[in-house]
N, C-alpha and C. Protein backbone atom coordinates (compact mmCIF):
# COMPACT_ATOMS: atom_id res chain seq x y z
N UNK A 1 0.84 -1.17 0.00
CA UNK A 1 0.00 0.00 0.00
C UNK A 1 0.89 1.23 0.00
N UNK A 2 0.47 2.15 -0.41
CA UNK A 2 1.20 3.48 -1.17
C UNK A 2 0.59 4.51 -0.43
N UNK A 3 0.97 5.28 0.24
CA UNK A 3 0.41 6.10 1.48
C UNK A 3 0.69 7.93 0.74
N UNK A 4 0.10 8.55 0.53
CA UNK A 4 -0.07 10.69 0.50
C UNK A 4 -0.55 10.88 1.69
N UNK A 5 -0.42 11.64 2.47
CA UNK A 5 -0.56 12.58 3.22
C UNK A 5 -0.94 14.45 2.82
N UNK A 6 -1.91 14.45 3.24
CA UNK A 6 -1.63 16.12 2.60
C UNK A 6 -2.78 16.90 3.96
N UNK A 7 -2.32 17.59 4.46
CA UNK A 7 -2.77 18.55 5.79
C UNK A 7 -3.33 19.61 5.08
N UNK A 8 -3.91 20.22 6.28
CA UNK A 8 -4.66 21.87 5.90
C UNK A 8 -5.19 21.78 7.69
N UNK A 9 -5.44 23.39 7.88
CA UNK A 9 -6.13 24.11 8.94
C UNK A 9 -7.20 24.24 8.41
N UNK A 10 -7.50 24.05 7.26
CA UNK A 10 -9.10 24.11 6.69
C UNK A 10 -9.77 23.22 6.96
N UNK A 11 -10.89 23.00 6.40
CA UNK A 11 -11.78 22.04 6.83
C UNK A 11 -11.73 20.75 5.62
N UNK A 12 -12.25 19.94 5.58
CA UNK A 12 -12.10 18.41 4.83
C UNK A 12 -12.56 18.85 3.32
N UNK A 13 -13.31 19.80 3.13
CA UNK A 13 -13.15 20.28 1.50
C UNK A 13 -12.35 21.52 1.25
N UNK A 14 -11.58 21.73 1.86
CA UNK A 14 -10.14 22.77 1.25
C UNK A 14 -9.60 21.63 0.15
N UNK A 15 -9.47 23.13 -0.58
CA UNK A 15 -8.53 22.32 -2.13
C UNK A 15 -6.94 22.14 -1.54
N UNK A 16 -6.23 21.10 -2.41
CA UNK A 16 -5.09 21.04 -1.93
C UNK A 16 -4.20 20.56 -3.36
N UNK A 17 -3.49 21.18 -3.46
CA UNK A 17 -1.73 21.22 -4.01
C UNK A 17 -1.28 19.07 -3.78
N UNK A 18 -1.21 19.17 -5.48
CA UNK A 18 -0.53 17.28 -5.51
C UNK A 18 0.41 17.86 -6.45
N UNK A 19 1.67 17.49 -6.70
CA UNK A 19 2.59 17.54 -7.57
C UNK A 19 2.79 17.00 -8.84
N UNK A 20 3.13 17.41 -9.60
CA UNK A 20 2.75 16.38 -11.14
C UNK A 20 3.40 14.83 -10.30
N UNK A 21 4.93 14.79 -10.16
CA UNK A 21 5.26 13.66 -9.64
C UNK A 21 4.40 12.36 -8.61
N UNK A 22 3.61 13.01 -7.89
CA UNK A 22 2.46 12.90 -6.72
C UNK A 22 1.29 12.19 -7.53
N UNK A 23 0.81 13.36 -8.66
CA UNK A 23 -0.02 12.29 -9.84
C UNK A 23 0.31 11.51 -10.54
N UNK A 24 1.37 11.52 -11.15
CA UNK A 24 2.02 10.40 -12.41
C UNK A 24 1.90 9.42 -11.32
N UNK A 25 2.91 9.29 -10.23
CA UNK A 25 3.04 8.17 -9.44
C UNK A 25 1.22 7.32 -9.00
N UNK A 26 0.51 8.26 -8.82
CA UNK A 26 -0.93 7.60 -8.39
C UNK A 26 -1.30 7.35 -9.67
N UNK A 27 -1.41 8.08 -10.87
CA UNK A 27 -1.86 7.17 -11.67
C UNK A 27 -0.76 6.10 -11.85
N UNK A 28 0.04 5.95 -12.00
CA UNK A 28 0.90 4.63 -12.25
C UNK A 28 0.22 3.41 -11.50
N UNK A 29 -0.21 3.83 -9.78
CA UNK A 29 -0.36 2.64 -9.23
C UNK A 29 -1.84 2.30 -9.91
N UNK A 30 -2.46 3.10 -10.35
CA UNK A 30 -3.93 2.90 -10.78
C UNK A 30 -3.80 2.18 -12.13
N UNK A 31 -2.82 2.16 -12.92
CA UNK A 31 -2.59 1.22 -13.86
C UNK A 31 -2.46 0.34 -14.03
N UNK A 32 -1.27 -0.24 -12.43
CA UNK A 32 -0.93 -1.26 -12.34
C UNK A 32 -1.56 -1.69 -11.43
N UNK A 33 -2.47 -1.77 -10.75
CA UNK A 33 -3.48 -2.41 -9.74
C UNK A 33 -2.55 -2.22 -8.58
N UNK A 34 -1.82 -1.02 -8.03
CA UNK A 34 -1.49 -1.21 -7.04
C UNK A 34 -1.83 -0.26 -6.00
N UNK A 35 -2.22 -0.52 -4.77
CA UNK A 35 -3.11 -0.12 -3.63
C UNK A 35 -2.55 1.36 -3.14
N UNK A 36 -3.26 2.73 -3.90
CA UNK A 36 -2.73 3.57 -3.59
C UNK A 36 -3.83 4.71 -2.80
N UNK A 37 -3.53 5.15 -1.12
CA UNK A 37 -4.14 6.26 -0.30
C UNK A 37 -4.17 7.32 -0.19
N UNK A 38 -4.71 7.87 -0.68
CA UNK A 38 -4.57 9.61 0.08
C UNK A 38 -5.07 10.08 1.49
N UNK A 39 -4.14 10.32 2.59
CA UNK A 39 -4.42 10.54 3.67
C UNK A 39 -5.03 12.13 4.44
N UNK A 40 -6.24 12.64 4.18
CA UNK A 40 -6.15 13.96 3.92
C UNK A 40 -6.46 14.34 5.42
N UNK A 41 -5.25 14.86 5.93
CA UNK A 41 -6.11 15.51 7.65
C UNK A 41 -5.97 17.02 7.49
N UNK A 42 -7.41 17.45 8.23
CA UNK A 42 -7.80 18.67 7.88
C UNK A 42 -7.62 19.21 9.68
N UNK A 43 -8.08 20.46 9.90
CA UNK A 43 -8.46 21.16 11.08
C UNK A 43 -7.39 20.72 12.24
N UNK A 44 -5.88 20.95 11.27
CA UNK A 44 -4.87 20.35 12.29
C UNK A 44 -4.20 21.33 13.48
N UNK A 45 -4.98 22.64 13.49
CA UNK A 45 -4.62 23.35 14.54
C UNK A 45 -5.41 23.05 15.78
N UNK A 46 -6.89 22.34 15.30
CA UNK A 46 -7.41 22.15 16.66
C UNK A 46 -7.71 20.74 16.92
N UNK A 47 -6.85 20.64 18.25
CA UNK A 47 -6.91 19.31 18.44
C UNK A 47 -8.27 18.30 18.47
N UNK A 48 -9.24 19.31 19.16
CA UNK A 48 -10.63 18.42 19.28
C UNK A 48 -11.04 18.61 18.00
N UNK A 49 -11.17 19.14 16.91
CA UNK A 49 -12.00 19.01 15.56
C UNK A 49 -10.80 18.43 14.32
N UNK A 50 -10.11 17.92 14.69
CA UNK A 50 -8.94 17.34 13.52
C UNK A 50 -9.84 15.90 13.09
N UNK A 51 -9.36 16.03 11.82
CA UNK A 51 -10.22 14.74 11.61
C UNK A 51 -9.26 14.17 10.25
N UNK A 52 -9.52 13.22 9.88
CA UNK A 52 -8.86 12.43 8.61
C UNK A 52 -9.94 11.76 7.64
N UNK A 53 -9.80 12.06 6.04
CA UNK A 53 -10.19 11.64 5.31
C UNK A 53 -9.45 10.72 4.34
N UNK A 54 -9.70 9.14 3.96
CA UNK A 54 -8.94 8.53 3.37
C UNK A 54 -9.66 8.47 1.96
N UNK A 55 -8.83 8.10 1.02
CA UNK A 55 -9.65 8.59 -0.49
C UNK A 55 -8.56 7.47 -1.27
N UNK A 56 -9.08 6.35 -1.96
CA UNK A 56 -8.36 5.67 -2.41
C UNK A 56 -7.74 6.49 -3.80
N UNK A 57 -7.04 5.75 -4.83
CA UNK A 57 -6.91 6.49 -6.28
C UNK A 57 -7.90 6.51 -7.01
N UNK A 58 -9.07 5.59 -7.14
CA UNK A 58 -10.04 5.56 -8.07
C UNK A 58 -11.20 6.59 -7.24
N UNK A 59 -11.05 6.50 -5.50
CA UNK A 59 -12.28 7.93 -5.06
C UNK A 59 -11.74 9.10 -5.88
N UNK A 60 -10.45 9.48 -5.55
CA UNK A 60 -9.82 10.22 -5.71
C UNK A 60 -10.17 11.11 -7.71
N UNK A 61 -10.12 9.99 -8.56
CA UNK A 61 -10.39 10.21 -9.86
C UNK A 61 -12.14 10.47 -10.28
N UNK A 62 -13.02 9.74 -9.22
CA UNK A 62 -14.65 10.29 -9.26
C UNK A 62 -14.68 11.28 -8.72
N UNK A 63 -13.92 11.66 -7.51
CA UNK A 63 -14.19 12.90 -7.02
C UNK A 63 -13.58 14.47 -7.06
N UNK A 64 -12.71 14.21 -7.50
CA UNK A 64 -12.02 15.96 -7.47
C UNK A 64 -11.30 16.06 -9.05
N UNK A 65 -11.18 17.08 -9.31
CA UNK A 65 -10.94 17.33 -10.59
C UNK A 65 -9.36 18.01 -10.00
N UNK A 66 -8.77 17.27 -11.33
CA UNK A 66 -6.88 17.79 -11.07
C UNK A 66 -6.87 18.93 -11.98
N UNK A 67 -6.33 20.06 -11.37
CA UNK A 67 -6.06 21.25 -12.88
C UNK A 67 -4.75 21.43 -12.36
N UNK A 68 -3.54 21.79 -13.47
CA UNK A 68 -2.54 22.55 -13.79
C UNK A 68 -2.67 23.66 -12.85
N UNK A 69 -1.65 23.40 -12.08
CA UNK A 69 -1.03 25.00 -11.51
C UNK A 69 0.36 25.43 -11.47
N UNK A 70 0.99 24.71 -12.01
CA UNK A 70 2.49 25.75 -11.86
C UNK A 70 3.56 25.09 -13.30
N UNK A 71 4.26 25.81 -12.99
CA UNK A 71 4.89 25.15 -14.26
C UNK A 71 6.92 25.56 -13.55
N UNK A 72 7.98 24.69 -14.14
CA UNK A 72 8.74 25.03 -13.80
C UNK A 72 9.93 25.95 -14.72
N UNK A 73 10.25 27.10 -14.22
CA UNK A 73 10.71 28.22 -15.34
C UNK A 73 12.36 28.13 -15.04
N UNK A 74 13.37 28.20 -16.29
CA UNK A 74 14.70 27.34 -16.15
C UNK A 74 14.96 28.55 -17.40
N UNK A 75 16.37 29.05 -17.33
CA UNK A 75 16.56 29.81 -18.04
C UNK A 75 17.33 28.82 -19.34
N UNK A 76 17.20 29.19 -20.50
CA UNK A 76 17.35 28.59 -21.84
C UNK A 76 19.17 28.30 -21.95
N UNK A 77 19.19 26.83 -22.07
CA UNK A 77 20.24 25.72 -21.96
C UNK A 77 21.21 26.63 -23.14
């Protein structure tokens, strides 16, 4: 099993930041049938309302839509 982690002080539907590397790798395991988690804990400043959401790769692909956000800028070789 293939474990993400990704935090926030927000609440369990704050958007959150995956890395292209972060996706290629989850889709990879989703290709190859291999058992991949996203561990999402939210409301991590307060101890009594912290909570955890687990989201396999295929929840993960019904439920949230991936968009492009950054790109990496390298001055010309």
């Amino acid at each position: 099993r293939y474990l993400e982690v990704k935090t926030t002080t927000g609440d369990e539907n704050e958007p959150f930041y995956m890395s292209e590397g972060e996706f290629s790798f989850m889709m990879y395991c989703l290709e190859n049938g291999l058992r991949y988690e996203l561990h999402r804990v939210y409301r991590i400043n307060d101890p009594k309302r912290t909570g955890v959401r687990i989201y396999t790769a295929q929840e993960l692909m019904k439920t949230f839509d991936f968009l492009g956000h950054s790109y990496l800028v390298r001055r010309h070789a």
